[in-house]
C-alpha atoms as a PDB file:
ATOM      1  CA  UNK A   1     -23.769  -5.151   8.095  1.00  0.00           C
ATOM      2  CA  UNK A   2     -21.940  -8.312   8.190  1.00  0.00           C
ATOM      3  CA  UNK A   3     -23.749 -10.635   7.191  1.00  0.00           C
ATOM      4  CA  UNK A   4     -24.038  -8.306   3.848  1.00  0.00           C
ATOM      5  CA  UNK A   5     -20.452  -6.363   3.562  1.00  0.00           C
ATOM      6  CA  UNK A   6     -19.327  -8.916   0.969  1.00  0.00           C
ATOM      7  CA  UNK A   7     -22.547  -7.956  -1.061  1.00  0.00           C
ATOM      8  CA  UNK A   8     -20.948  -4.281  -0.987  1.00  0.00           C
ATOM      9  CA  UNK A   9     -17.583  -5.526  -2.138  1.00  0.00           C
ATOM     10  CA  UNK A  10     -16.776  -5.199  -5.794  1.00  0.00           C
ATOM     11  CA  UNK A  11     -13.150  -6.937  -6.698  1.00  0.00           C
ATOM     12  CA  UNK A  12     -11.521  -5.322  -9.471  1.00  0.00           C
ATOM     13  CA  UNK A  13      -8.470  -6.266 -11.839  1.00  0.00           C
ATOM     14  CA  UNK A  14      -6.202  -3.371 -11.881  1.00  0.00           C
ATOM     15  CA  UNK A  15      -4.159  -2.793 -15.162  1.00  0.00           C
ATOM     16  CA  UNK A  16      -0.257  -1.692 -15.305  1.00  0.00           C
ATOM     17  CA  UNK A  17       0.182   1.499 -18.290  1.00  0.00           C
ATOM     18  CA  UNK A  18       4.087   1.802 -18.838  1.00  0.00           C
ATOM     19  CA  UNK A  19       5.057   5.385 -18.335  1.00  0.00           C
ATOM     20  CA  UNK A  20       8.747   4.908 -18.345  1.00  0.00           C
ATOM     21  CA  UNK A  21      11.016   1.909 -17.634  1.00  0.00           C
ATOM     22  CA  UNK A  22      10.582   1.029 -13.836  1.00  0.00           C
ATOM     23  CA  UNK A  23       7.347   3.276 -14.026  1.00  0.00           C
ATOM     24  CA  UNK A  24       3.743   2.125 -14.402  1.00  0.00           C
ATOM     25  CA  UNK A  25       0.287   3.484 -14.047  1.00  0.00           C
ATOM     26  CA  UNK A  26      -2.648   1.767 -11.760  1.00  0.00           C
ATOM     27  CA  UNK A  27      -5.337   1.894 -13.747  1.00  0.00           C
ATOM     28  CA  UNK A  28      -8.517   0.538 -14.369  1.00  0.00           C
ATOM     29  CA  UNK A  29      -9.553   1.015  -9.896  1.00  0.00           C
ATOM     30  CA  UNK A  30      -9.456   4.744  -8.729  1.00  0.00           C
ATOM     31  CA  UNK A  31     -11.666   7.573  -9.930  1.00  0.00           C
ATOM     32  CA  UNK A  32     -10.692   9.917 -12.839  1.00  0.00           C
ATOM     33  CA  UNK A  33      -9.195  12.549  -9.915  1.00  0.00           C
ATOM     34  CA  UNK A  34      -6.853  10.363  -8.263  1.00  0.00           C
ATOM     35  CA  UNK A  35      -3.523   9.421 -10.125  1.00  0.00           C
ATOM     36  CA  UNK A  36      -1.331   6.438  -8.455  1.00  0.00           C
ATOM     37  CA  UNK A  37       1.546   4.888  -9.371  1.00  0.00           C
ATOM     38  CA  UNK A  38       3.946   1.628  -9.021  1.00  0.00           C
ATOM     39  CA  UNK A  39       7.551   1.257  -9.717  1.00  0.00           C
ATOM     40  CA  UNK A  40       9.866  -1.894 -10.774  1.00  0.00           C
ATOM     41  CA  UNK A  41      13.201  -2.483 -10.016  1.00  0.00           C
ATOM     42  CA  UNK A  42      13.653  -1.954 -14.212  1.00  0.00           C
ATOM     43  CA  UNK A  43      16.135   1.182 -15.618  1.00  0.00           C
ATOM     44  CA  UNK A  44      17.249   3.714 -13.046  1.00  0.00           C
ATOM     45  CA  UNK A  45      20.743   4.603 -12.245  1.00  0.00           C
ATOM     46  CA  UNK A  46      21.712   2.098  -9.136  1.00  0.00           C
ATOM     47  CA  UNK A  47      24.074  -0.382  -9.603  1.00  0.00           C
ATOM     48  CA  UNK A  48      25.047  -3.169  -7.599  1.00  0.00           C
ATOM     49  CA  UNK A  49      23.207  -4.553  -5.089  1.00  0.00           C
ATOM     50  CA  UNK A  50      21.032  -1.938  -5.838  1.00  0.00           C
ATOM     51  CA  UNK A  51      20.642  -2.719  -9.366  1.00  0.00           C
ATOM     52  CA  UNK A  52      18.211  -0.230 -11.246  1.00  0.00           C
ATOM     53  CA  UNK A  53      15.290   1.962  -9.745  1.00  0.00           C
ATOM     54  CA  UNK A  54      16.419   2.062  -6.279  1.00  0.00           C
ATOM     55  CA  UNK A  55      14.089   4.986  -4.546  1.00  0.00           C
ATOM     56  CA  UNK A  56      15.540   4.416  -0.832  1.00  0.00           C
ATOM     57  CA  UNK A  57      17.936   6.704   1.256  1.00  0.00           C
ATOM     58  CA  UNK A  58      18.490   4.143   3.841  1.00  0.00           C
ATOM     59  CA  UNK A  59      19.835   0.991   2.115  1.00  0.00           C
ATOM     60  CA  UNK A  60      23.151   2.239   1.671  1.00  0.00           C
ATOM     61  CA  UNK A  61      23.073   3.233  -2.040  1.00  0.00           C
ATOM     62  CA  UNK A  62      24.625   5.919  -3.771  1.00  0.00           C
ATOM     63  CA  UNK A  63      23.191   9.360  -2.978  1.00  0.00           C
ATOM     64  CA  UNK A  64      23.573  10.262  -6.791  1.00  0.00           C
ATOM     65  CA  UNK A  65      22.035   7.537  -7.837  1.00  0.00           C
ATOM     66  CA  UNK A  66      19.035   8.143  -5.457  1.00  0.00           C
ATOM     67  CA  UNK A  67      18.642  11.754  -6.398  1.00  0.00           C
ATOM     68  CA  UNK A  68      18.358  10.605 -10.148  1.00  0.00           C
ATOM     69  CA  UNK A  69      16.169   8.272  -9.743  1.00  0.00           C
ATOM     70  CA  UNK A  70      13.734  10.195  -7.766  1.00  0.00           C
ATOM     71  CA  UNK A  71      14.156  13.307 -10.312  1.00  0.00           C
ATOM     72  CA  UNK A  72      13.146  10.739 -12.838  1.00  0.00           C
ATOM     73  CA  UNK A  73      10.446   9.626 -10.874  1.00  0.00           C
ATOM     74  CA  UNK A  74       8.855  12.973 -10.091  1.00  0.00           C
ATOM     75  CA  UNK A  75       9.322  13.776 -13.558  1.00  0.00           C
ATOM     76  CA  UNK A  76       7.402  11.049 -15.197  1.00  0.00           C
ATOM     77  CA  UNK A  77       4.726  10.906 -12.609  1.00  0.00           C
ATOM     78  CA  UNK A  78       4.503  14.746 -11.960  1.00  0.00           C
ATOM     79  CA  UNK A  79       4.255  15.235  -8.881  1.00  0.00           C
ATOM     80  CA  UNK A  80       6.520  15.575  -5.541  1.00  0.00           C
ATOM     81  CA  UNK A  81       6.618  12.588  -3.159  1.00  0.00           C
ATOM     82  CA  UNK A  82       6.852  13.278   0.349  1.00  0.00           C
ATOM     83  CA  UNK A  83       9.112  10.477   1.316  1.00  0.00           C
ATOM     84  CA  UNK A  84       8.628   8.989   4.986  1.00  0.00           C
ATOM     85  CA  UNK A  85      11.217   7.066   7.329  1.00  0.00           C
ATOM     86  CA  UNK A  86       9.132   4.303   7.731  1.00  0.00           C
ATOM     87  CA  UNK A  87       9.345   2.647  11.213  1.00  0.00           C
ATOM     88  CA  UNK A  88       7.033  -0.358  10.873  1.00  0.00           C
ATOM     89  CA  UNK A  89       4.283   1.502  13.016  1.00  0.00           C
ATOM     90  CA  UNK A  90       0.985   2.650  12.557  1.00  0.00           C
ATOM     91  CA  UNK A  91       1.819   6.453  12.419  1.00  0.00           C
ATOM     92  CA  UNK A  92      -0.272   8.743   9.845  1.00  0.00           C
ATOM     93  CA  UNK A  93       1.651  11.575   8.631  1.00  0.00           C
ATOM     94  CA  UNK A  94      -1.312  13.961   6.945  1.00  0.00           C
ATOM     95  CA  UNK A  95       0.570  15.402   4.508  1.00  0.00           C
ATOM     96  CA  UNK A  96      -2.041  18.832   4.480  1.00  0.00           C
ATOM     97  CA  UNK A  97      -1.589  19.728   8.007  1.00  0.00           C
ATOM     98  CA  UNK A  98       0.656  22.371   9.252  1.00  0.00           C
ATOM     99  CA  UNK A  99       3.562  20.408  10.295  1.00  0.00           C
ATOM    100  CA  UNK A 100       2.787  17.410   7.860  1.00  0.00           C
ATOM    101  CA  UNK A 101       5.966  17.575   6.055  1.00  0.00           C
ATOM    102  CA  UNK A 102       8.273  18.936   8.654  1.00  0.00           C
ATOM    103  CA  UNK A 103      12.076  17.945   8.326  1.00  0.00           C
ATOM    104  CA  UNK A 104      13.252  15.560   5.248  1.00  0.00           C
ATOM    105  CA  UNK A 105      12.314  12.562   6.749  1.00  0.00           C
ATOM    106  CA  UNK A 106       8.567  12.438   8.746  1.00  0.00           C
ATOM    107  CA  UNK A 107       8.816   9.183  10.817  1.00  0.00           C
ATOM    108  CA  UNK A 108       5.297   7.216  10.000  1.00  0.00           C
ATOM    109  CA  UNK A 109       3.898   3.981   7.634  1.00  0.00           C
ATOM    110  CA  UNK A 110       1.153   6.138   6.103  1.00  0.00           C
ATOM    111  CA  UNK A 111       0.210   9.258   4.097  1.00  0.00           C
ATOM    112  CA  UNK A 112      -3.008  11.293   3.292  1.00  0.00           C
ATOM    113  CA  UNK A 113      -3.172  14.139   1.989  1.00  0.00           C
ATOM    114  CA  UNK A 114      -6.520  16.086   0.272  1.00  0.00           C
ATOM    115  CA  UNK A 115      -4.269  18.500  -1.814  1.00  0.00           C
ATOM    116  CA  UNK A 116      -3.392  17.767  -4.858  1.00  0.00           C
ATOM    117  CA  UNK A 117       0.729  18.867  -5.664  1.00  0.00           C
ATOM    118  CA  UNK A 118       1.721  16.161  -3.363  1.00  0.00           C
ATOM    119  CA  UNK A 119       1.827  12.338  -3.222  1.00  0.00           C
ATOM    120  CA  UNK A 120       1.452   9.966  -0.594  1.00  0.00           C
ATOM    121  CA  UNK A 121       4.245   7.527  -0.949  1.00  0.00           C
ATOM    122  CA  UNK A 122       5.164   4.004   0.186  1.00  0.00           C
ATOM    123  CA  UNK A 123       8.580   2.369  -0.202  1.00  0.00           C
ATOM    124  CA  UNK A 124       8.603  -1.724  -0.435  1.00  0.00           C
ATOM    125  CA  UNK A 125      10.388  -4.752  -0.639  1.00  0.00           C
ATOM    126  CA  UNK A 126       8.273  -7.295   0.363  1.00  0.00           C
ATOM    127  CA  UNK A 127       6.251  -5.748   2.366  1.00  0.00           C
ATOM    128  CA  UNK A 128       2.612  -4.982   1.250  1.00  0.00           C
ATOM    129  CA  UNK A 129       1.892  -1.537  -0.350  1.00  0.00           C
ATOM    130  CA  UNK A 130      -2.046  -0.302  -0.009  1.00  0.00           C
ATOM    131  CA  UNK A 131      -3.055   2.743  -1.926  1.00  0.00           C
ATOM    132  CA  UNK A 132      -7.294   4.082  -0.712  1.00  0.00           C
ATOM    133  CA  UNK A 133      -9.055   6.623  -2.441  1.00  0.00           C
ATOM    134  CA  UNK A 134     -12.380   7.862  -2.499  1.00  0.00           C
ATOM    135  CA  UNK A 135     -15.015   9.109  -5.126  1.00  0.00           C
ATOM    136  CA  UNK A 136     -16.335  11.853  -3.850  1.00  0.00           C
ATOM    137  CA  UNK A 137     -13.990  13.458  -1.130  1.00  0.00           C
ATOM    138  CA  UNK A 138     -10.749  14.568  -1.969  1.00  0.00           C
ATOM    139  CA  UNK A 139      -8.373  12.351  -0.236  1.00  0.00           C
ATOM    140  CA  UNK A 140      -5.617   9.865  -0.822  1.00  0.00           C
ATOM    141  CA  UNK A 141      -3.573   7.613   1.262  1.00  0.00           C
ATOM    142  CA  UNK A 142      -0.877   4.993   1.216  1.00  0.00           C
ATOM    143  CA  UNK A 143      -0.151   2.181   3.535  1.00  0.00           C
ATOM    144  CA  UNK A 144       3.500   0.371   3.902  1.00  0.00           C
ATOM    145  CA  UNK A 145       2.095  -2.519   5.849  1.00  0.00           C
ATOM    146  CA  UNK A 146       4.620  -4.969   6.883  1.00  0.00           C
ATOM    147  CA  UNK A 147       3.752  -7.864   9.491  1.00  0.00           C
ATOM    148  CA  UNK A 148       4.632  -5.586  12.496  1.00  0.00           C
ATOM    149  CA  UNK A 149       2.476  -2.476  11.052  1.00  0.00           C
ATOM    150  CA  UNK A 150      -0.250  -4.485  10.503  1.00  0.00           C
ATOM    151  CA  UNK A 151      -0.253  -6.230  13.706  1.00  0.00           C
ATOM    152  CA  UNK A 152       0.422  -2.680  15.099  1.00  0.00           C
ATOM    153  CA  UNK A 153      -3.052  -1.713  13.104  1.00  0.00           C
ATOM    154  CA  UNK A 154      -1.606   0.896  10.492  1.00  0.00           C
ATOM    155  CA  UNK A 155      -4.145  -0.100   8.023  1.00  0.00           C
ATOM    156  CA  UNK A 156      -7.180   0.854  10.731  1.00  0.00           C
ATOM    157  CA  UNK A 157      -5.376   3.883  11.951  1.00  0.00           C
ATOM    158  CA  UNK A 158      -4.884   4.575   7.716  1.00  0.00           C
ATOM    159  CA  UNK A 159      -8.820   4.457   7.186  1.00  0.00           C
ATOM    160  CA  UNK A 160      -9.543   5.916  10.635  1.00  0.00           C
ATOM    161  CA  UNK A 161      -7.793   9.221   9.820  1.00  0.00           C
ATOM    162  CA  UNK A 162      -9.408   9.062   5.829  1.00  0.00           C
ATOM    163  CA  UNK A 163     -13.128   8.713   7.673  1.00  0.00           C
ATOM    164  CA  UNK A 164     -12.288  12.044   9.537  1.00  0.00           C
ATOM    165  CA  UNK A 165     -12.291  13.728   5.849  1.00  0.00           C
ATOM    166  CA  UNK A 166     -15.532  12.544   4.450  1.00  0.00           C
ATOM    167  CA  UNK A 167     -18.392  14.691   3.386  1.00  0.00           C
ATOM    168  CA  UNK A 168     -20.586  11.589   4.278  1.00  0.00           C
ATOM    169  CA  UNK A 169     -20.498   8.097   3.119  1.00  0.00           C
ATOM    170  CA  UNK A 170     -18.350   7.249  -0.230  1.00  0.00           C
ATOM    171  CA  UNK A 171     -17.242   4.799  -2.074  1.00  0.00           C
ATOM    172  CA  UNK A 172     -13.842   3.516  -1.159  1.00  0.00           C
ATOM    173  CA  UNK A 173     -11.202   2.253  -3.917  1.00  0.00           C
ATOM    174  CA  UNK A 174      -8.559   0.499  -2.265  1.00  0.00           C
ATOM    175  CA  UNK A 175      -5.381  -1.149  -3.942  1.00  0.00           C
ATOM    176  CA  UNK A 176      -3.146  -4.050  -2.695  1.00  0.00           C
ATOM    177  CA  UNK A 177       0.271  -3.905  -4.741  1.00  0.00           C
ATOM    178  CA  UNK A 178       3.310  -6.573  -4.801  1.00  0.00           C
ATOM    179  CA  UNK A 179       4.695  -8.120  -1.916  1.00  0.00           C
ATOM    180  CA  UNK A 180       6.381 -11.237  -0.689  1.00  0.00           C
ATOM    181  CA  UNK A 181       3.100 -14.196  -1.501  1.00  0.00           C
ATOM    182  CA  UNK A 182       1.646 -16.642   0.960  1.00  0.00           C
ATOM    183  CA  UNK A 183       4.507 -19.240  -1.130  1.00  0.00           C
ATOM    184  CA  UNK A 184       7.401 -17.349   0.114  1.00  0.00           C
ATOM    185  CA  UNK A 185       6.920 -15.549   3.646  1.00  0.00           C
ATOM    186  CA  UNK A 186       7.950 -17.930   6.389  1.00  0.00           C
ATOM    187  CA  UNK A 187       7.350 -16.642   9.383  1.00  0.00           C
ATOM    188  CA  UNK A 188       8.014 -18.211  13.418  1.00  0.00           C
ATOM    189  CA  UNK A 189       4.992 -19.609  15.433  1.00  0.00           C
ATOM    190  CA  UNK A 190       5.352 -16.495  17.687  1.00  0.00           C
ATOM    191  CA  UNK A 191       4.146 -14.531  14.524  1.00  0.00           C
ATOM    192  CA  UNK A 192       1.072 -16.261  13.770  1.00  0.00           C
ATOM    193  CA  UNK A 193       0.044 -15.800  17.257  1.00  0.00           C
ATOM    194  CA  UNK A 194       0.284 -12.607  17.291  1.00  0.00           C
ATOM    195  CA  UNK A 195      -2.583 -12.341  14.944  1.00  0.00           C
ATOM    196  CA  UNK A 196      -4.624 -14.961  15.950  1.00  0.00           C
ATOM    197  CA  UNK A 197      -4.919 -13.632  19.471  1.00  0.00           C
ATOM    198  CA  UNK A 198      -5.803 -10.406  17.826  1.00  0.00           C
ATOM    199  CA  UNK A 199      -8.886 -12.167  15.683  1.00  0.00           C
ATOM    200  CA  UNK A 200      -9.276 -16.182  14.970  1.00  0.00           C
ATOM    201  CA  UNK A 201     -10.064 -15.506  11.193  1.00  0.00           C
ATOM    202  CA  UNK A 202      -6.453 -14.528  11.035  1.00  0.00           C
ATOM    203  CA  UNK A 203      -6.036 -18.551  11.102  1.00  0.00           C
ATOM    204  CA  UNK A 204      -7.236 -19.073   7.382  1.00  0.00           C
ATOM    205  CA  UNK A 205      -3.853 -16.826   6.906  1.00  0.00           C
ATOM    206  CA  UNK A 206      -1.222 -19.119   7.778  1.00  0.00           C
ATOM    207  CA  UNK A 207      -0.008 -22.100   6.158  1.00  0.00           C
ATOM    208  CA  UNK A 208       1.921 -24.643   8.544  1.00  0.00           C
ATOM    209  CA  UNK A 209       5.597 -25.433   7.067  1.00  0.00           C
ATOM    210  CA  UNK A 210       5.327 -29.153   5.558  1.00  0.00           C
ATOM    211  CA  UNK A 211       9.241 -29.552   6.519  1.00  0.00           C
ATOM    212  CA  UNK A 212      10.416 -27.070   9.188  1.00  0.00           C
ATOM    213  CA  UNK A 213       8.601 -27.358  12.704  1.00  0.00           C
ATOM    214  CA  UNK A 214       7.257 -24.168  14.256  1.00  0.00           C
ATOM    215  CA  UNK A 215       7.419 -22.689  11.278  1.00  0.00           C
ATOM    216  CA  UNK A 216       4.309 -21.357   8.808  1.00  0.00           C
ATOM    217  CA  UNK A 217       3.786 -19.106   5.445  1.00  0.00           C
ATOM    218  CA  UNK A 218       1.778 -16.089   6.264  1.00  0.00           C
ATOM    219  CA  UNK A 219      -0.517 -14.345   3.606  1.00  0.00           C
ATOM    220  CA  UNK A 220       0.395 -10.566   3.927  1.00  0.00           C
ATOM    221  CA  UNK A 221      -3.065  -9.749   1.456  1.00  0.00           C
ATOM    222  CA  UNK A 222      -5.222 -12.001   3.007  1.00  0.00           C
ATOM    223  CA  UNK A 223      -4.017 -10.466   6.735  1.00  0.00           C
ATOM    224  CA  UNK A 224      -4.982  -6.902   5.092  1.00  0.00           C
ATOM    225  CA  UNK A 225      -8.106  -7.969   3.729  1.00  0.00           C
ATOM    226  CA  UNK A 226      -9.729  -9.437   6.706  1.00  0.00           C
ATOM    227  CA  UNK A 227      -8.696  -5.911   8.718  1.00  0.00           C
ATOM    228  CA  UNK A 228      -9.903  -4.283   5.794  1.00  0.00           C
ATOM    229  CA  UNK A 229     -13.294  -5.527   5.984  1.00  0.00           C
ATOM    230  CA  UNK A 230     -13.122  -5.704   9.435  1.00  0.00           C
ATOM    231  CA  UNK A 231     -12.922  -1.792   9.870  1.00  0.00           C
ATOM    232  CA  UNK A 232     -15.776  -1.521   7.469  1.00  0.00           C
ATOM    233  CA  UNK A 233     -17.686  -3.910   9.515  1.00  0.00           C
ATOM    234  CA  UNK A 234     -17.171  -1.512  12.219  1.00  0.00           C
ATOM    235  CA  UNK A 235     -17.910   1.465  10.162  1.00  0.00           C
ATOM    236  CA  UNK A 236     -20.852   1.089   7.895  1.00  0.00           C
ATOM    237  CA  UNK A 237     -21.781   4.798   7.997  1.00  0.00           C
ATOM    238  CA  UNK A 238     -19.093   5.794   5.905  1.00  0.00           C
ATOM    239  CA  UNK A 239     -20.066   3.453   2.742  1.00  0.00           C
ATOM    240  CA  UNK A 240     -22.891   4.275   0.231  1.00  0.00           C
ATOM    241  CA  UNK A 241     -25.468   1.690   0.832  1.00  0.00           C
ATOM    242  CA  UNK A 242     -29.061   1.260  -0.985  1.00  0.00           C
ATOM    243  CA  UNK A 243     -30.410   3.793  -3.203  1.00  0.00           C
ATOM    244  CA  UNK A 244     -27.239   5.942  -2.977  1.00  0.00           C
ATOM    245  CA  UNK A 245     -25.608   3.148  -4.529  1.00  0.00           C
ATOM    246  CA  UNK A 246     -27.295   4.009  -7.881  1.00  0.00           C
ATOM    247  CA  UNK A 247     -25.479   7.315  -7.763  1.00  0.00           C
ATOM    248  CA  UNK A 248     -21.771   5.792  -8.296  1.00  0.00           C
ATOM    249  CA  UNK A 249     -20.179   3.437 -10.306  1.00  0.00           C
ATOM    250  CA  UNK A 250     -20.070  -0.507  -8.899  1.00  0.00           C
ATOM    251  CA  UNK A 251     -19.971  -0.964  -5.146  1.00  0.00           C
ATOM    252  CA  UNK A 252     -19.240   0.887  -1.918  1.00  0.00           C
ATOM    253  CA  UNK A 253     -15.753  -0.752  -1.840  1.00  0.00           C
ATOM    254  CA  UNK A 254     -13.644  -1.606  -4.650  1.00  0.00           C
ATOM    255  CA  UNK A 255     -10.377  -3.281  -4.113  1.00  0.00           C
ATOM    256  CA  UNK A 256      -8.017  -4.238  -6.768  1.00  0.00           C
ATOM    257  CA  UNK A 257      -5.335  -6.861  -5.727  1.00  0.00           C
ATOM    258  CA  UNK A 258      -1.872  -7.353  -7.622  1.00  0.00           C
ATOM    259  CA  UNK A 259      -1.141 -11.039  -6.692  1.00  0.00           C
ATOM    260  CA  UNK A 260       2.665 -10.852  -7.951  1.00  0.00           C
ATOM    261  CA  UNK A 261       5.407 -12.519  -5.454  1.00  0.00           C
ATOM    262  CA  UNK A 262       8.170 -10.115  -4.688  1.00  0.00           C
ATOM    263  CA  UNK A 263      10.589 -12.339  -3.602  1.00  0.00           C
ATOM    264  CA  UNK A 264       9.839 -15.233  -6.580  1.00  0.00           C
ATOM    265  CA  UNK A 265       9.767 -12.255  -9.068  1.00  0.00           C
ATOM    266  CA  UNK A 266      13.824 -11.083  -9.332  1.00  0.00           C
ATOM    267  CA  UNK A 267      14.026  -9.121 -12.885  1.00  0.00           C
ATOM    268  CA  UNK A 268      11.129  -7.130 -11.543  1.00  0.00           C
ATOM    269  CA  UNK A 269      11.412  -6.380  -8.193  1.00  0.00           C
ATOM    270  CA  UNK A 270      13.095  -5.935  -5.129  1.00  0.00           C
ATOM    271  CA  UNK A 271      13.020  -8.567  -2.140  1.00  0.00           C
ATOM    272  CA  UNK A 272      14.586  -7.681   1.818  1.00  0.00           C
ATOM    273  CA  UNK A 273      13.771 -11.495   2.080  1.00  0.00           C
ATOM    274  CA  UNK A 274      15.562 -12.436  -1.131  1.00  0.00           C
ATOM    275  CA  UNK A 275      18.827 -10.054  -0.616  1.00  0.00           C
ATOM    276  CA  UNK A 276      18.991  -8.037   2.317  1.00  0.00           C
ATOM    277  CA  UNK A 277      20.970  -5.881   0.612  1.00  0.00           C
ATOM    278  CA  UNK A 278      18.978  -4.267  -2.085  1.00  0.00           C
ATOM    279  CA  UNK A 279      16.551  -1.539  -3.325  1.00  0.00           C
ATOM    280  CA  UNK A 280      13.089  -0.264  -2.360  1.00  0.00           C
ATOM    281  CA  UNK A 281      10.143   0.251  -4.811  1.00  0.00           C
ATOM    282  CA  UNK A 282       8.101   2.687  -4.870  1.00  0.00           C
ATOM    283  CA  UNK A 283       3.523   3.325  -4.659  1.00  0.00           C
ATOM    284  CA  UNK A 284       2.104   6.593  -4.507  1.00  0.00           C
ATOM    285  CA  UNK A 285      -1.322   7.899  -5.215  1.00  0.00           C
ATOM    286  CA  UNK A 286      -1.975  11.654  -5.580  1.00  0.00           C
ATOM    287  CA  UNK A 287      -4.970  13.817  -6.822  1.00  0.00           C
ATOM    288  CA  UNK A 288      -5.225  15.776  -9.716  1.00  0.00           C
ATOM    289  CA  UNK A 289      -4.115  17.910 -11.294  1.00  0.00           C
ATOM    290  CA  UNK A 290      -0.516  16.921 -10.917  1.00  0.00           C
END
């Protein structure tokens, strides 16, 4: 299976469908039954720091403003987030199970869920958003992966718990949104280390600073991606391979990649790095009907 998963790969180019202002459609990746979603920092009733479509609880924004925004955003998008406290860990809250959405505020970095009503739900601002779904089994998740969760391995534990669903192998449809780019995310030496003493691919990842010493720019998509594949590397029974691949359409995993900068991007969205006081965006993927 290595030496072949990049045969099985199929990259796709997502596509962005205004709904409202601050509120756009992924299209173009996941299967008719899945619906998913990405906001801007555009519209919305914040103001200040938190200028616009602010969706977080935490950041010290108006709580009017936050309930507005949200009732817009369940509106437009029709469905009901379950919002998580997000601790930079590799906790999945599965939003199906009996005490999946217990108390206002499940602690965890992802969200599955194989009902449709509900949608898993990521907040960002710079770190990197991952939205999986599959063709054939009914099941969604979404990944907040900062640095810390994905050293932690949220996006394995993420997959993990959507392999426990599956009916048999599928094809996988897996979406990396906006976050800080591999131009903008300095990180310390003690960072990069962590990763490369995890796996020595994670090297191709880092860029060494040209004028601060000790310091490098870290590629949050490129980190994902090699885990990504990794897991799949690890777990080729849960792919369609050979003639089952005639059944679908493209390859056993398709992953769409939005390649936009948070931080470098200010009239769009929100950056921690940038302003560390500011607002959160907002991806969430549900199934239909919503």
């Amino acid at each position: 299976m290595p030496g072949t998963l990049n045969s099985l790969v199929q990259p796709v180019e997502p596509r962005f469908e205004r709904i409202s202002d601050g509120i756009e459609m992924i299209s173009g990746l996941f299967p008719s039954g899945v619906a998913a979603f990405q906001t801007t920092r555009s519209g919305g009733a914040s103001v200040g720091a938190y200028g616009g479509f602010n969706l977080a609880s935490h950041v010290g924004d108006q709580d009017e403003s936050i309930r507005q925004n949200r009732n817009r955003l369940e509106k437009c998008c029709a469905t009901k987030p379950v919002w998580l406290e997000q601790i930079h860990g590799a906790r999945v809250l599965e939003l199906d199970s009996p005490n999946g959405r217990a108390g206002p505020m499940p602690a965890a970095d992802a969200a599955l869920t194989g009902q449709s009503g509900h949608a898993s739900v990521v907040m960002t601002a710079d770190c990197l958003p991952i939205l999986v779904s599959l063709t054939h089994a009914p099941c969604v998740l979404a990944i907040h992966a900062g640095w810390r969760g994905l050293a932690a391995g949220v996006i394995e534990a993420g997959l993990q718990a959507v392999a426990t669903r599956l009916r048999g192998p599928d094809q996988w449809s897996i979406w990396l949104g906006p976050c800080i780019g591999p131009d903008s995310y300095e990180v310390g030496r003690e960072v990069r280390e962590v990763f490369l003493d995890q796996s020595p691919q994670a090297v191709s990842a880092f860029r060494e600073s040209p004028t601060k010493a000790g310091k490098f720019y870290a590629d949050l998509r490129a980190l994902a991606q090699q885990r990504i594949l990794r897991w799949f590397e690890l777990h080729p029974e849960v792919l369609l391979t050979g003639e089952s691949e005639i059944r679908i359409s493209g390859r056993p995993i398709r992953i769409g990649v939005n390649s936009e900068c948070t931080y470098q991007n200010q009239a769009r969205y929100y950056s921690f790095r940038r302003e560390s006081v500011t607002g959160r965006m907002a991806s969430l993927i549900a199934l239909k009907p919503i």
